[in-house]
Protein backbone atom coordinates (compact mmCIF):
# COMPACT_ATOMS: atom_id res chain seq x y z
CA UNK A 1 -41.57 -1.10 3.18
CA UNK A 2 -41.26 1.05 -0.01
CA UNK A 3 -37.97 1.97 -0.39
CA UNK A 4 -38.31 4.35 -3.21
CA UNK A 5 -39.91 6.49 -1.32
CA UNK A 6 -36.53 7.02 1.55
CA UNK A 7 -34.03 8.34 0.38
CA UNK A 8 -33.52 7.21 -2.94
CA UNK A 9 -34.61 9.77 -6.24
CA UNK A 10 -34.75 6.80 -8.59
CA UNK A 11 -37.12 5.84 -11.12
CA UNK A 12 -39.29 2.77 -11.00
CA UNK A 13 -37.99 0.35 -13.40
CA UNK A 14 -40.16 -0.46 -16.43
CA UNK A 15 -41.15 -3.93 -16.64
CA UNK A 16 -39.28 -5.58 -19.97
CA UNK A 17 -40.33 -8.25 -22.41
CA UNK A 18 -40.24 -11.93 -21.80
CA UNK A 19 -37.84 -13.19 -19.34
CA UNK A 20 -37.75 -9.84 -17.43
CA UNK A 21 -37.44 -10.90 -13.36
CA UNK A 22 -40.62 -8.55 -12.68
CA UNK A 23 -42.81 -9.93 -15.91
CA UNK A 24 -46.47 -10.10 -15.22
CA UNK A 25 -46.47 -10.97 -11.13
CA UNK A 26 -45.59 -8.56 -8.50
CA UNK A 27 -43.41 -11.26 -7.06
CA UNK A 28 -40.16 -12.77 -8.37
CA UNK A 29 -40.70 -16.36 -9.82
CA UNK A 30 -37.31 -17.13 -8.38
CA UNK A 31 -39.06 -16.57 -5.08
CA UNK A 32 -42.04 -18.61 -5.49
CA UNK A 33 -42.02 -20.46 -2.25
CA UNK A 34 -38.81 -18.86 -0.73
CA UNK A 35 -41.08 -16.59 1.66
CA UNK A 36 -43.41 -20.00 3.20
CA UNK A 37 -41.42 -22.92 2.75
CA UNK A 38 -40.25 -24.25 6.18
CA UNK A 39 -37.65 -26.88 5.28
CA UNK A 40 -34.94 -25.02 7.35
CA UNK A 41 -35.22 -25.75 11.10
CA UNK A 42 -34.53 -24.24 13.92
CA UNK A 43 -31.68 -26.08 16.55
CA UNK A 44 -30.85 -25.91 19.98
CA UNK A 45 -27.88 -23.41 19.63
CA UNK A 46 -30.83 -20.86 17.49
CA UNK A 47 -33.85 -19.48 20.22
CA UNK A 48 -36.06 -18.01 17.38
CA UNK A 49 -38.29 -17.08 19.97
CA UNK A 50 -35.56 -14.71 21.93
CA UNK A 51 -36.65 -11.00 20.96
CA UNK A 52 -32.81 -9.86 22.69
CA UNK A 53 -33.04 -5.59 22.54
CA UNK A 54 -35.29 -5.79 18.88
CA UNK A 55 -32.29 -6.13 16.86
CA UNK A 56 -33.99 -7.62 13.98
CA UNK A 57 -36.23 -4.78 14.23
CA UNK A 58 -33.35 -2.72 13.63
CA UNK A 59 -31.80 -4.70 10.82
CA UNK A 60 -34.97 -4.58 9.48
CA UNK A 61 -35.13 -0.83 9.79
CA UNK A 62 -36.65 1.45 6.58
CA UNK A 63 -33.48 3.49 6.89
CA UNK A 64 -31.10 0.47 7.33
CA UNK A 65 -32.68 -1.78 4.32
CA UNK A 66 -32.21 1.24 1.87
CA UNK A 67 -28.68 2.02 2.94
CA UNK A 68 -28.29 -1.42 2.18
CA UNK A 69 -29.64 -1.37 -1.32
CA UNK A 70 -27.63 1.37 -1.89
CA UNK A 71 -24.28 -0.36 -1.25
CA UNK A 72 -25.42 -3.35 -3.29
CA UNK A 73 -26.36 -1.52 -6.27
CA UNK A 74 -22.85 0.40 -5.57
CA UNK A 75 -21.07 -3.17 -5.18
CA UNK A 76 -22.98 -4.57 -8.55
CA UNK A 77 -21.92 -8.22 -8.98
CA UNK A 78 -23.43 -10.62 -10.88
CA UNK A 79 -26.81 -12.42 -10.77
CA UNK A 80 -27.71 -15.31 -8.26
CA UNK A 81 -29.60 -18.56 -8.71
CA UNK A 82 -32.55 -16.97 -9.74
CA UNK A 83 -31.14 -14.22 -12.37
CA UNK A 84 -32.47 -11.15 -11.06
CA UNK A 85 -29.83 -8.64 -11.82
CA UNK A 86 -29.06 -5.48 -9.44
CA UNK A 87 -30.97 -3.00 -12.00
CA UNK A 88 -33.96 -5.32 -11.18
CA UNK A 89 -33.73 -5.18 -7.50
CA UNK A 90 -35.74 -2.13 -6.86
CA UNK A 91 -38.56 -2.65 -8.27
CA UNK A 92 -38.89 -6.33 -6.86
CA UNK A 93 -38.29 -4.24 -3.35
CA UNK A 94 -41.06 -1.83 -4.06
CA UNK A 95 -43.54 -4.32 -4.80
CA UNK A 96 -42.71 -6.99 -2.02
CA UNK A 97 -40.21 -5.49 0.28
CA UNK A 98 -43.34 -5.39 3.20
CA UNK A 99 -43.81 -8.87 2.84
CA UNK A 100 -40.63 -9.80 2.83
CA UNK A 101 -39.82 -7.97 5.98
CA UNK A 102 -43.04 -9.47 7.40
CA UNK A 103 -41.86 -13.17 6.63
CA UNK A 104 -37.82 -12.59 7.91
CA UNK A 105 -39.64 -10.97 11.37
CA UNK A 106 -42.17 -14.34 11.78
CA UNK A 107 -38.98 -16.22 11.05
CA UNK A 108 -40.95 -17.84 7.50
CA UNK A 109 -37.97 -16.48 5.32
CA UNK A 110 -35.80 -18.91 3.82
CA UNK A 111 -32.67 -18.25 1.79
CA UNK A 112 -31.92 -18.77 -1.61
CA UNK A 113 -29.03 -21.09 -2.20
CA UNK A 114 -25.77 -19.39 -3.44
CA UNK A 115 -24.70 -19.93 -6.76
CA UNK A 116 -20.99 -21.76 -7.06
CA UNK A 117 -18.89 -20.18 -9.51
CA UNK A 118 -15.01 -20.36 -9.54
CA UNK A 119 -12.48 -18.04 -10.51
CA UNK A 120 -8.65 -18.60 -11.32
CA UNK A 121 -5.77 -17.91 -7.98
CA UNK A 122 -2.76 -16.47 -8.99
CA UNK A 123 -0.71 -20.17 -8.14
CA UNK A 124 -3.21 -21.68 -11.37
CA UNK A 125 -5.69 -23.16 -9.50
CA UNK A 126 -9.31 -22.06 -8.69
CA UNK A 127 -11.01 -20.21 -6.19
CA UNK A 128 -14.39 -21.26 -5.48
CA UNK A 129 -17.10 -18.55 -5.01
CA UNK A 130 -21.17 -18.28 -3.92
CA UNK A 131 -23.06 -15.70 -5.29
CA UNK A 132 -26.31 -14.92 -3.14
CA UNK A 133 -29.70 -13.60 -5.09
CA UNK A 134 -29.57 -9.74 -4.79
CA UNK A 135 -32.53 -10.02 -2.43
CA UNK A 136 -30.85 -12.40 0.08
CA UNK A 137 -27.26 -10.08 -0.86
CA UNK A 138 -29.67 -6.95 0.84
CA UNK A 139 -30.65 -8.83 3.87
CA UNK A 140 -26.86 -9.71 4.45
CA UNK A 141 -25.53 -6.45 3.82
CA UNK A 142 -28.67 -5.00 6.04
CA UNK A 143 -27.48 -7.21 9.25
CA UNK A 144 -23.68 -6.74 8.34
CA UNK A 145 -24.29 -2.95 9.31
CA UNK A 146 -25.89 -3.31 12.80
CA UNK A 147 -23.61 -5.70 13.79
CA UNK A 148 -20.65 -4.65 12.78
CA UNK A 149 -20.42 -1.37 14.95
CA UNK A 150 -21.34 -3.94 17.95
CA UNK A 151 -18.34 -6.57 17.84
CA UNK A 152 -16.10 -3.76 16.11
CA UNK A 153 -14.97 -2.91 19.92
CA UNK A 154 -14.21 -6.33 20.72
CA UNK A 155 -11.91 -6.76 17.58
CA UNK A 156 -7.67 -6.49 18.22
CA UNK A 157 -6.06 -3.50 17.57
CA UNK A 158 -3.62 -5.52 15.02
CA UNK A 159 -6.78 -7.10 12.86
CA UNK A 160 -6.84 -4.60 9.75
CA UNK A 161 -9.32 -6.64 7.68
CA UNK A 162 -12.83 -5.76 6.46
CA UNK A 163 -12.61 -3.19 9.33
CA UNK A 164 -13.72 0.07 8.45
CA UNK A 165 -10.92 3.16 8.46
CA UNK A 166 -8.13 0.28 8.21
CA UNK A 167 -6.67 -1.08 5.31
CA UNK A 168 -3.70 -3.19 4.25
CA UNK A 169 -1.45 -0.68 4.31
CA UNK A 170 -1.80 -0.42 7.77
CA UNK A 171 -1.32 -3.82 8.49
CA UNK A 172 2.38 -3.24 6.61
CA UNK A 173 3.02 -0.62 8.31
CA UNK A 174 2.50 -2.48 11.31
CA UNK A 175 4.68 -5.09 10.12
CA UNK A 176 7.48 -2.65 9.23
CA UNK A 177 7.27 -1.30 12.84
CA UNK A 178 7.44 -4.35 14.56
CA UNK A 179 10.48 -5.40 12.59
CA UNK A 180 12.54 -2.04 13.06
CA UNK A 181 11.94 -3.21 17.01
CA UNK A 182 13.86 -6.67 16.28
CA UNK A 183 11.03 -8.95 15.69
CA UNK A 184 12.55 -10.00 12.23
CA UNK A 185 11.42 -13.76 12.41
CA UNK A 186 7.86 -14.20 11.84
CA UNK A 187 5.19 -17.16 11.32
CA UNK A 188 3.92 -17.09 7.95
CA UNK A 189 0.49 -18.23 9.25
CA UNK A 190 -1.55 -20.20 6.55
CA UNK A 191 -5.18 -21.63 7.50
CA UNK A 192 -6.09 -24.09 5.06
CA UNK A 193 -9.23 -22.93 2.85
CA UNK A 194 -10.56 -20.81 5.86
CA UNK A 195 -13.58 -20.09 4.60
CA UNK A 196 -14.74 -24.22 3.30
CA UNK A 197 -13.91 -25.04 6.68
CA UNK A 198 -15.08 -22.92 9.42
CA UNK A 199 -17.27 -24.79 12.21
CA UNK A 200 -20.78 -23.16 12.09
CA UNK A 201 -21.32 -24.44 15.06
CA UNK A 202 -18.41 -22.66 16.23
CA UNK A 203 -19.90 -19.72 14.39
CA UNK A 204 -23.19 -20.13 15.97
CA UNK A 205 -21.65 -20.38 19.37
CA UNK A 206 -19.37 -17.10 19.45
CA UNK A 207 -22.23 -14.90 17.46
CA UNK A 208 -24.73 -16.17 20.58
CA UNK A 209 -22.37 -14.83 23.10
CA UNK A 210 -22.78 -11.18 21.64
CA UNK A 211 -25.90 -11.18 19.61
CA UNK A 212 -29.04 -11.88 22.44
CA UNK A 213 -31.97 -11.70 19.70
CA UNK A 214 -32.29 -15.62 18.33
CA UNK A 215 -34.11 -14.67 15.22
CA UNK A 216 -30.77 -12.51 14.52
CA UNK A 217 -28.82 -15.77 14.98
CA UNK A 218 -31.25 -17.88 13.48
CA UNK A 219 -31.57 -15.99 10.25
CA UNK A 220 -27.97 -15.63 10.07
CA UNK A 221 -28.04 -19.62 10.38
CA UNK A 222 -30.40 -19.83 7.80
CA UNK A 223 -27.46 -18.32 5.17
CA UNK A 224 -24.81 -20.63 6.58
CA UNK A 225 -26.90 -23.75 5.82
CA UNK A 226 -28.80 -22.75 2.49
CA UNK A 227 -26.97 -24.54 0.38
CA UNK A 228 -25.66 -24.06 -3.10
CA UNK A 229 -26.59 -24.78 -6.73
CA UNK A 230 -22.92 -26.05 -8.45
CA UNK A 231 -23.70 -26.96 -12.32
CA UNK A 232 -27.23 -27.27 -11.74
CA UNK A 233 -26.98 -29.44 -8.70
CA UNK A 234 -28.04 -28.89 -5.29
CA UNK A 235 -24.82 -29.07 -2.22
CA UNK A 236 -25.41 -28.65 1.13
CA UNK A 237 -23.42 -26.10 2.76
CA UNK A 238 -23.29 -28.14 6.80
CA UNK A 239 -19.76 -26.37 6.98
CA UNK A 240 -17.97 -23.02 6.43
CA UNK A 241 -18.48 -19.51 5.26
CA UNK A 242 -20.20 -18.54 1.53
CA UNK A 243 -16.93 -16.39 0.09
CA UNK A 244 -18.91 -13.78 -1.73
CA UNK A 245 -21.87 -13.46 0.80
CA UNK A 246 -21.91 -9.97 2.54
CA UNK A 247 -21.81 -11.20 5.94
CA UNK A 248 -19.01 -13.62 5.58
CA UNK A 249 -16.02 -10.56 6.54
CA UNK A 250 -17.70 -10.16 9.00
CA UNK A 251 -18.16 -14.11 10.81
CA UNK A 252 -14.24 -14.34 9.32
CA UNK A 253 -13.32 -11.82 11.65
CA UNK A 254 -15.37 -13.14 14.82
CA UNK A 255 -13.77 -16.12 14.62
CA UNK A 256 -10.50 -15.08 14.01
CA UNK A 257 -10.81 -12.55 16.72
CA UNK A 258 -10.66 -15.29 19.29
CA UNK A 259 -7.34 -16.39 17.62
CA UNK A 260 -6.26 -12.99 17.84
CA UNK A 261 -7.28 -12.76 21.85
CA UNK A 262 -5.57 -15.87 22.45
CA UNK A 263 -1.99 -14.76 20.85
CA UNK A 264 -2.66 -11.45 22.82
CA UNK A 265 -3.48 -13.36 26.20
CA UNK A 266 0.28 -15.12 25.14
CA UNK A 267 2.03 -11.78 24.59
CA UNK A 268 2.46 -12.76 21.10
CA UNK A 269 2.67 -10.27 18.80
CA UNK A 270 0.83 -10.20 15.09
CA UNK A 271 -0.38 -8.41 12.50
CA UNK A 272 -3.78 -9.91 10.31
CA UNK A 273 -5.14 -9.31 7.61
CA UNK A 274 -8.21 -11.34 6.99
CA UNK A 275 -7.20 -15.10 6.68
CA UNK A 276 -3.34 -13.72 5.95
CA UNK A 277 -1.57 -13.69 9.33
CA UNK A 278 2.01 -12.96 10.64
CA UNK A 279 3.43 -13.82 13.91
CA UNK A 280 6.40 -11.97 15.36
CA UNK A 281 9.46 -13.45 17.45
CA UNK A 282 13.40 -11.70 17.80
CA UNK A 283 14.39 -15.56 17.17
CA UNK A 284 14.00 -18.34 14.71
CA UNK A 285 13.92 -20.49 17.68
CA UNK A 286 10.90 -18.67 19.70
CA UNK A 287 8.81 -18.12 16.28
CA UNK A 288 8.93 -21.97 16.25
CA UNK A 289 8.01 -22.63 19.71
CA UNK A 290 4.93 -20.08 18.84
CA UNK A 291 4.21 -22.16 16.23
CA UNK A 292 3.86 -25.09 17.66
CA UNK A 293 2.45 -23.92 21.12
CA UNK A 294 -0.79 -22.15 18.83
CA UNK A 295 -1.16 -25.18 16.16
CA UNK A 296 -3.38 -26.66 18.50
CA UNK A 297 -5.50 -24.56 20.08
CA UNK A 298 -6.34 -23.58 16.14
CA UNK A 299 -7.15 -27.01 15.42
CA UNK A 300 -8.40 -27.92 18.22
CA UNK A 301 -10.61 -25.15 20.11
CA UNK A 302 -11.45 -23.10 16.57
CA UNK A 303 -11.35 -26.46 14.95
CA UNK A 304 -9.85 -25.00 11.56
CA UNK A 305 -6.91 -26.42 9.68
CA UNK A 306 -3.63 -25.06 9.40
CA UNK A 307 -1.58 -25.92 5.98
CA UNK A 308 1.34 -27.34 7.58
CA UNK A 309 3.44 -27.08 3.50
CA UNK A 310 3.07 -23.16 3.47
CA UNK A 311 2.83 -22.41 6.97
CA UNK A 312 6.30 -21.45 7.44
CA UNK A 313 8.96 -19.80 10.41
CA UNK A 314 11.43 -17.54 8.07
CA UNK A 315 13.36 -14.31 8.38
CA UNK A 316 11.00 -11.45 7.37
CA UNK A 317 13.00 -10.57 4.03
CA UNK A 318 11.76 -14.28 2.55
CA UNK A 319 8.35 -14.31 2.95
CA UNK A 320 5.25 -12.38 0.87
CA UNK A 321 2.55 -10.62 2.74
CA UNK A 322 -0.14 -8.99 1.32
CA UNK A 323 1.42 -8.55 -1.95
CA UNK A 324 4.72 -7.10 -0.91
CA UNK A 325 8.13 -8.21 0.58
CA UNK A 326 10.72 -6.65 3.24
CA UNK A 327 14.18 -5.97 3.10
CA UNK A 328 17.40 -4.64 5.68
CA UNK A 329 18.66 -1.56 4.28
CA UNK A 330 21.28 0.89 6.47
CA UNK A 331 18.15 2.85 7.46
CA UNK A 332 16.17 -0.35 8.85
CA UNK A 333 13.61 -2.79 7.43
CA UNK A 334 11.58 -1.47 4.45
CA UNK A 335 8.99 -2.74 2.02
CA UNK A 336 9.35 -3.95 -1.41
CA UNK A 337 6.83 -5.15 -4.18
CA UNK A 338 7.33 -8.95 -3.77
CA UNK A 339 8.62 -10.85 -7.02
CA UNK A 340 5.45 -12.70 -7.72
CA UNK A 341 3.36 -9.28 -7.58
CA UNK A 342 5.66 -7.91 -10.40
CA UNK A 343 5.29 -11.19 -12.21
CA UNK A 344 1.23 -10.84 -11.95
CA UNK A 345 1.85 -6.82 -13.35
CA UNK A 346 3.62 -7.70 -16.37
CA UNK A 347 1.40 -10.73 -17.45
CA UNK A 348 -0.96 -8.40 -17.26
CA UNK A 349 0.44 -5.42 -19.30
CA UNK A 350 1.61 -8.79 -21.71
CA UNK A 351 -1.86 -9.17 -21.87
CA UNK A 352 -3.24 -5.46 -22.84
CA UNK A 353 -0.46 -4.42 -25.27
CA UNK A 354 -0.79 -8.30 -27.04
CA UNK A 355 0.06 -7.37 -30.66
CA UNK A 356 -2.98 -9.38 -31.49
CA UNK A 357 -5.80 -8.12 -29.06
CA UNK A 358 -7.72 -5.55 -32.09
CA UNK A 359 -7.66 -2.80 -29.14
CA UNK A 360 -7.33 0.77 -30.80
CA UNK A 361 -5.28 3.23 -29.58
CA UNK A 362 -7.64 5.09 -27.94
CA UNK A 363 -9.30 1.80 -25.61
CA UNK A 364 -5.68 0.70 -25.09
CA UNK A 365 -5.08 3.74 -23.23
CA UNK A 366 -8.26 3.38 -21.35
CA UNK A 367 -7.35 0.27 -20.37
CA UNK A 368 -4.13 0.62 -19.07
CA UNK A 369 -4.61 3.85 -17.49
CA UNK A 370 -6.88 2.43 -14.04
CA UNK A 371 -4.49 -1.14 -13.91
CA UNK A 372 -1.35 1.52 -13.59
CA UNK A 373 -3.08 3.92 -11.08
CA UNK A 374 -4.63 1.46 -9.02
CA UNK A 375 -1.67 -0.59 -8.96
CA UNK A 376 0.67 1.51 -8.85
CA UNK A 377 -1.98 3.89 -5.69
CA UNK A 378 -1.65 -0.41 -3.61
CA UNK A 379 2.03 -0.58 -4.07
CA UNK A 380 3.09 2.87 -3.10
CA UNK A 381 4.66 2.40 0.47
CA UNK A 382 7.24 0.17 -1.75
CA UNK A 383 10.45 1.63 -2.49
CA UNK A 384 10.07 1.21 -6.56
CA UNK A 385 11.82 4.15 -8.19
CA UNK A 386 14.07 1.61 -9.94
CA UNK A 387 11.87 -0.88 -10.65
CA UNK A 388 9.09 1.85 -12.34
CA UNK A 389 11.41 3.58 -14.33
CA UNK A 390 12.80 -0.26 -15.99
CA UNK A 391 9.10 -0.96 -16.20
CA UNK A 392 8.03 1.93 -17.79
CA UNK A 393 10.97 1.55 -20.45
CA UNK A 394 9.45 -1.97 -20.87
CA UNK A 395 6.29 -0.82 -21.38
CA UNK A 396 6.93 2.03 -23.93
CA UNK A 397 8.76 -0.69 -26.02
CA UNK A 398 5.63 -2.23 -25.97
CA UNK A 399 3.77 0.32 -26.77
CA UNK A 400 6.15 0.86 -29.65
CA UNK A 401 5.49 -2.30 -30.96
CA UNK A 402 1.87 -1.82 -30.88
CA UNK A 403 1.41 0.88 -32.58
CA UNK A 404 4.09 -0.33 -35.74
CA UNK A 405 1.86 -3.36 -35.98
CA UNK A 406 -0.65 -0.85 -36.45
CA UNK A 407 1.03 0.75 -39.04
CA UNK A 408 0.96 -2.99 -40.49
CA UNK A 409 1.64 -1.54 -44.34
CA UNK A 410 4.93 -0.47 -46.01
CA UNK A 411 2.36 2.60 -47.24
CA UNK A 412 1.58 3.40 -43.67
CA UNK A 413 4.70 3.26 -42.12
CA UNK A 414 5.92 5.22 -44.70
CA UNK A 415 3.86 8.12 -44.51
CA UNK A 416 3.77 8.09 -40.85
CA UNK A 417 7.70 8.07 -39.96
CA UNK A 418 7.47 10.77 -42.76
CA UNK A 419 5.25 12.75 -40.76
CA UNK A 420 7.15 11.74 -37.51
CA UNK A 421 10.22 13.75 -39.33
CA UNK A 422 12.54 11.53 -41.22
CA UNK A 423 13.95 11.87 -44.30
CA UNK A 424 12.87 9.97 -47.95
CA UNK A 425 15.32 7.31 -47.67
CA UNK A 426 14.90 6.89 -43.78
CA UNK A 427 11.63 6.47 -43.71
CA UNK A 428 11.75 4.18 -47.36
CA UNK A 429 13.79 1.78 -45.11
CA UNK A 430 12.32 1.12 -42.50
CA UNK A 431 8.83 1.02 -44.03
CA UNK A 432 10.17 -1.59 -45.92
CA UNK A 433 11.90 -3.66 -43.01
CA UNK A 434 11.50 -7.36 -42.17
CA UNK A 435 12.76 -6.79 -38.56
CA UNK A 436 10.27 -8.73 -36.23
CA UNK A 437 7.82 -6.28 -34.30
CA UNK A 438 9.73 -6.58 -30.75
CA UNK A 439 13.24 -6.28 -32.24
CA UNK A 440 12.00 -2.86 -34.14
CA UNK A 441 10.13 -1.45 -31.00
CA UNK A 442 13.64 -0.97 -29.47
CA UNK A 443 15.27 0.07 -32.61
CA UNK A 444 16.31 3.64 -32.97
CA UNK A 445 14.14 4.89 -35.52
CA UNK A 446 11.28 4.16 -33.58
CA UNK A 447 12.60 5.74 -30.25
CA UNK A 448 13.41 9.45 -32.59
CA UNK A 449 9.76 9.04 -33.64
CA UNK A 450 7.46 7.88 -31.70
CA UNK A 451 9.30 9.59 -28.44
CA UNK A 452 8.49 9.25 -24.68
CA UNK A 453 7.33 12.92 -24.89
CA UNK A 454 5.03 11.99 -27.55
CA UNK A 455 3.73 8.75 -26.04
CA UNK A 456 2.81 10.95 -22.98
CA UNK A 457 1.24 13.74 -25.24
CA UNK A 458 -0.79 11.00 -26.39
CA UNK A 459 -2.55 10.27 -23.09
CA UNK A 460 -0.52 7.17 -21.79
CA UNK A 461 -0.29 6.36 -18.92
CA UNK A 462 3.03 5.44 -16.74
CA UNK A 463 4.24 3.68 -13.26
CA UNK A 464 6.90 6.51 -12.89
CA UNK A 465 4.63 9.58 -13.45
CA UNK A 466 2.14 8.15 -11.20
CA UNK A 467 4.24 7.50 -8.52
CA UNK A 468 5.44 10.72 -8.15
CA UNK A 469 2.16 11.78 -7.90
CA UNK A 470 1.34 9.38 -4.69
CA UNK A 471 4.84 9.92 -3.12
CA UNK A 472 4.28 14.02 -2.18
């Protein structure tokens, strides 16, 4: 396979100094082994053997392994285990991408182990993540995009996560519309670290009734039980998903989807994004009899654990989904950005307009220009006129106070508010002020001078503006 010769107009990349992932052999030292070494078995639930329709053929596709480079090297991410970097990754393909497809079809490939890294969760704790080699990151994306067209059919019209042409706006919307029909009491579904605990067994099991080619289901295998280096250590990985492989949205969602067919088969209705699920009822009473008729066919027949603390059965105006909340108004239920996601905005902003972060003017703008759009382009359906225009007062103040500690010297300020219009004496002042920097931001000298017009003639950036924007 050379994939620089379909569809892609890119240079080879030159091989670097010392430590460069393509130094002196054709193949990646990372590697060494990875194509031949057989420690990874086959089991009963896995027919390696079972050719199916050639969907491994397919997977395995010239056309179908470069669309998958593609969407890595659009994805980026960070290194795996063996520190070969996306820039890396086609040339490593050029020179070994026919043996590697050779190996995968005479089911020789194995795996690299993920590498653990965590990141922080909004509640403080930590979120545990495996990053596959960019290789192994290819082969997953390559069998994420023949399979996904063939269980998207059997997915439930009210499943709106890592689906293609849904998002989680539609998933509120279909919340919205479900409680303008009376189902204002909802379960607040929440599966305990869904992806740590998933049966692959389980996995194995549903994939097999679909998928008829075992070396699809046994490579797929393969990934669910390579392990994982965590601080230089070796884990096995005998149970759940990799969150951060490229195939895992896609398991998630087969076994979810036989949650989902089992609340349909009930009459039950729901809305789910991902792992984040809400069930509707007219009553508090018959949301709690859902609850507790479904707890154990979760546990029990997907053999997943529900977190019995924040599973909860509320009134639809007290729980967060997805980042936003609900509220009665005279026209019906409508959405709101949830307290906590405002709380996460303005830690944020706290954190790019911090007195003391040394950002100029210029990258300060560039900063807080995409965090605005993009959060302000999620929240939209929310009904936030209020709550932008206090923000964006908040924010110029902050602004404000930015750019006097940038003035920082009675000679600065004094020339500037000078410039900015105000008299001798004014300007003598306030240069020479001892006001703290927060309590002057909001002081009127400040708010003649450095005015909202001029703050937007700068080039900043606001919630309101960009709302407006969105809304027509």
């Amino acid at each position: 396979m050379n994939v620089t010769k379909v569809g892609m107009k890119e240079s080879r990349i030159p091989c670097c100094s010392k430590g460069c992932p393509q130094r002196d052999s054709a193949e990646h030292e990372g590697y060494e082994g990875a194509l031949t070494d057989k420690r990874i078995t086959e089991n009963n639930n896995t027919n390696a053997n079972s050719r199916g329709n050639g969907l491994l053929e397919r997977i395995l596709s010239r056309g179908n392994l470069n669309e998958a480079y593609k969407q890595v090297k659009r994805n980026k991410g960070s290194h795996g285990i063996d520190g070969m970097k996306v820039e890396h990754l086609l040339q490593y393909l050029g020179d070994n991408g026919e043996e590697l497809v050779k190996r995968v079809l005479d089911g020789k490939y194995r795996p690299n182990p993920v590498r653990r890294v965590e990141i922080p969760k909004d509640n403080g704790k930590m979120r545990t993540l495996g990053i596959p080699t960019a290789v192994d990151r290819v082969l997953q994306q390559a069998i994420t995009q023949v399979l996904s067209p063939i269980f998207e059919p059997q997915f439930a019209e009210t499943s709106y996560g890592f689906r293609p042409r849904r998002s989680a706006h539609d998933a509120l919307r279909k919340c919205k519309e479900y409680a303008n029909e009376g189902y204002t009491y909802v379960v607040d579904m929440d599966l305990e670290k869904f992806f740590d605990t998933v049966s692959q067994s389980k996995m194995i099991e549903l994939l097999s009734k679909t998928i008829k080619d075992g070396r699809v289901i046994s490579l797929i295998h393969k990934y669910l039980q390579a392990g994982a280096i965590n601080k230089g250590k070796f884990e096995e990985t005998e149970l759940g998903l990799v969150q951060g492989g490229n195939i895992s949205p896609l398991c998630s969602n087969i076994m979810l989807n036989e949650l989902d067919r089992e609340l349909e088969r009930r009459g039950i209705r729901f809305v789910r994004y991902a792992d984040d699920m809400l069930l509707f009822a007219k009553t508090k009473r018959s949301a709690q009899r859902m609850l507790n008729h479904v707890l154990p066919y979760i546990e029990g027949k997907l053999r997943l654990k529900v977190n019995r603390e924040k599973t909860v059965v509320a009134y639809i105006g007290k729980v967060k989904f997805l980042g936003y909340g609900f509220y009665p108004s005279k026209d019906g239920i409508k959405l709101r950005t949830h307290s906590k996601s405002i709380s996460k905005m303005k830690a944020r902003i706290k954190e790019l307009t911090a007195r003391s972060n040394g950002l100029g003017y210029e990258l300060l703008k560039s900063k807080l220009k995409p965090y605005i759009t993009g959060w302000v382009n999620y929240f939209h359906l929310a009904d936030m006129k209020k709550l932008l225009r206090v923000t964006d007062e908040w924010l110029r103040r902050r602004i404000r106070m930015v750019i006097w500690k940038q003035w920082k010297r009675v000679r600065t300020r004094y020339s500037m508010l000078r410039k900015l219009g105000h008299d001798h004496n004014t300007a003598y002042k306030f240069a020479c002020t001892r006001k703290g920097y927060w309590r002057i931001a909001k002081s009127h000298i400040l708010s003649t001078t450095v005015t909202n017009a001029r703050l937007k003639q700068a080039g900043y950036t606001f919630f309101s503006e960009h709302y407006k924007t969105v809304q027509t």
